[in-house]
Structures are given as structure tokens and as C-alpha cells.
Protein backbone atom coordinates (compact mmCIF):
# COMPACT_ATOMS: atom_id res chain seq x y z
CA UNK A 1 -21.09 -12.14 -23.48
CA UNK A 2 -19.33 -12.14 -20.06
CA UNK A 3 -19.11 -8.87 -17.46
CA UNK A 4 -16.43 -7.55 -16.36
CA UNK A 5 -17.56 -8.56 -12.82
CA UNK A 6 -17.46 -12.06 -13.71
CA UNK A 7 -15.27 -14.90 -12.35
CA UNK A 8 -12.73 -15.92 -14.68
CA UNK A 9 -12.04 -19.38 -14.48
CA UNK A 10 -8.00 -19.11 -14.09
CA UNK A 11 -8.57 -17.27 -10.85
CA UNK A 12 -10.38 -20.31 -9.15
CA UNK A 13 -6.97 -22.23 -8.48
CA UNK A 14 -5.42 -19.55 -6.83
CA UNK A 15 -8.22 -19.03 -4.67
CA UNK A 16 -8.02 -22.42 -3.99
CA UNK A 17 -4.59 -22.34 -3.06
CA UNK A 18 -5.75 -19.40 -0.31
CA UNK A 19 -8.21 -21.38 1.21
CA UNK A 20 -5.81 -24.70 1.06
CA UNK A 21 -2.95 -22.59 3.08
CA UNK A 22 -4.98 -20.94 5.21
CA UNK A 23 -6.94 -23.87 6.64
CA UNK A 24 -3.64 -25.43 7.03
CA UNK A 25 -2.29 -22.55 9.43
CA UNK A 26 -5.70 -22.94 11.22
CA UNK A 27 -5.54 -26.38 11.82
CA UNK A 28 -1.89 -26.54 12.69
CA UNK A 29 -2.53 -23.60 15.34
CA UNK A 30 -5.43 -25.24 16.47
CA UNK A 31 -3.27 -28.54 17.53
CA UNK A 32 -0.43 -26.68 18.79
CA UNK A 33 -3.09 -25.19 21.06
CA UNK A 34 -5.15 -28.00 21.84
CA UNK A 35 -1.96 -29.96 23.07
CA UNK A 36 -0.53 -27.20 25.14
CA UNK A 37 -3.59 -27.19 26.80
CA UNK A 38 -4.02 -30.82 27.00
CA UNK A 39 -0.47 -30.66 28.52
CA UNK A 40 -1.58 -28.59 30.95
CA UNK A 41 -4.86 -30.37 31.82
CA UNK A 42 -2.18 -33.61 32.79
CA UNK A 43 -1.21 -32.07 36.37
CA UNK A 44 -4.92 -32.05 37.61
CA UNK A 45 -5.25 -35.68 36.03
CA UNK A 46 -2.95 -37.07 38.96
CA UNK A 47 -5.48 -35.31 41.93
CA UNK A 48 -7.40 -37.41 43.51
CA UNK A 49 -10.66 -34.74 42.97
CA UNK A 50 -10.44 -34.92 38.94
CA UNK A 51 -12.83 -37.46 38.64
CA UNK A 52 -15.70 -34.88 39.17
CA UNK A 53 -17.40 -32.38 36.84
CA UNK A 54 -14.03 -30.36 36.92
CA UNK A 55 -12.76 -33.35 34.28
CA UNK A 56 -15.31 -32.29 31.44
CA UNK A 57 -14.61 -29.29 32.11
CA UNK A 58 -11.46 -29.23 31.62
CA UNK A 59 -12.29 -31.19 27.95
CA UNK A 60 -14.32 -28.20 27.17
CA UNK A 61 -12.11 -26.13 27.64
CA UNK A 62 -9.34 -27.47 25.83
CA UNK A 63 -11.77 -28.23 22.66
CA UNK A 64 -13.16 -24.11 22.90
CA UNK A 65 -9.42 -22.50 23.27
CA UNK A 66 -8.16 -25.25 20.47
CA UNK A 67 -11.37 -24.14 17.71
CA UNK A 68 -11.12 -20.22 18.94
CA UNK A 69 -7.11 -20.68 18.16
CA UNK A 70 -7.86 -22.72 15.16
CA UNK A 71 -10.89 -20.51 13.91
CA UNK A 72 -9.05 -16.84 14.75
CA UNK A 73 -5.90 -18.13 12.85
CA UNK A 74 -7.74 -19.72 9.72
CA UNK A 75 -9.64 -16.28 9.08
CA UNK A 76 -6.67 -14.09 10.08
CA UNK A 77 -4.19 -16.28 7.60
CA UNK A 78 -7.22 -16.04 4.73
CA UNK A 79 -7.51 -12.26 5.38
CA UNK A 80 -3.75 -11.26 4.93
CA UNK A 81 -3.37 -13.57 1.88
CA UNK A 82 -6.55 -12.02 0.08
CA UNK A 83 -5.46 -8.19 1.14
CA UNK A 84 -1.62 -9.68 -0.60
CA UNK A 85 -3.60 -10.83 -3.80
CA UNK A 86 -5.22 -7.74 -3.62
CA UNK A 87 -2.64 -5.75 -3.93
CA UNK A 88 -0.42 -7.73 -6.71
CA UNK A 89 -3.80 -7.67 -8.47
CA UNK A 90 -3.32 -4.07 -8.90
CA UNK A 91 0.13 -3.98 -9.39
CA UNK A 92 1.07 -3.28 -13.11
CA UNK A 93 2.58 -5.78 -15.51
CA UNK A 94 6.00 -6.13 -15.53
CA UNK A 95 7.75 -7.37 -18.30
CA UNK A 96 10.35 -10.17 -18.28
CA UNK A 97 13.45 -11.15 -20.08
CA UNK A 98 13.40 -14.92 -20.74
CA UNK A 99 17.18 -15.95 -22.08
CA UNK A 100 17.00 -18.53 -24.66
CA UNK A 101 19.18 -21.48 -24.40
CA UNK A 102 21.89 -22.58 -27.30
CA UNK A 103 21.00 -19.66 -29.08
């Protein structure tokens, strides 16, 4: 019927959950990034030359370093949390005591 290479369905959610935390990270580093930058874009605001092509520059910039930050962390965060399910995947069973209550 089914392979062994096959995707169990139970396995989807925590995949899921991966992707979930890991685009999370990404776009939190991403803003954290994109407003340090954006703070530091504020000094040239008050010049009197920053009307000129140095302003969209300056845009660009702050959108690239925010989506480099945002896009470096999202697959870095995905790659340690699949190399972690990796390795509890192959870790062996381990039995547990469950203590019954009133008994």
C-alpha cells in the first residue's frame, strides 16, 4: 500500500509548526533591521541635499538590508530546527512512567 518513503500525515503539523516559527524569526529580524536602518536614514532627512536621488536611495537600501536580514534569518532559523528534528527523529524511544491519579 504505502512506501516507506512516504509522508505520513501526522508529520505535516510539525512541519508546519517549523515553517510557522521560522518565518516568525525572519520577519521579526527583518523589522528590527529595517527600523535600525530607518533610524539611521533620519539624520540625512534633516540636510538640506536629501531631497535628491540620495533619498531613494537610501529607501533601497533600507528595504535590501531589511529582506537580506529577514531572508538570511528565515532560512538559517528553518535549517537549525529541521537538523533538531532530524536528530530527535533518530533518537530511540524512550519509555515513560505516567502516575495514575487516586489510585
Amino acid at each position: 500500500m504505502l512506501d516507506d518513503g512516504s509522508i505520513d500525515l501526522l508529520q505535516r503539523g510539525p512541519r508546519l509548526r517549523r515553517l510557522a516559527i521560522a518565518l516568525l524569526v525572519g520577519a521579526s529580524v527583518a523589522l528590527f533591521i529595517g527600523s535600525a536602518c530607518y533610524g539611521l536614514s533620519l539624520d540625512d532627512a534633516s540636510a538640506s541635499w536629501w531631497r535628491t536621488g540620495s533619498a531613494a536611495r537610501a529607501w533601497r537600501f533600507i528595504f535590501y538590508m531589511a529582506g537580506l536580514a529577514g531572508a538570511a534569518s528565515f532560512s538559517l532559523t528553518l535549517w537549525l530546527l529541521q537538523r533538531r528534528a532530524r536528530r530527535l527523529e533518530r533518537r530511540p524511544p524512550v519509555a515513560r512512567v505516567v502516575a495514575r491519579r487516586g489510585a
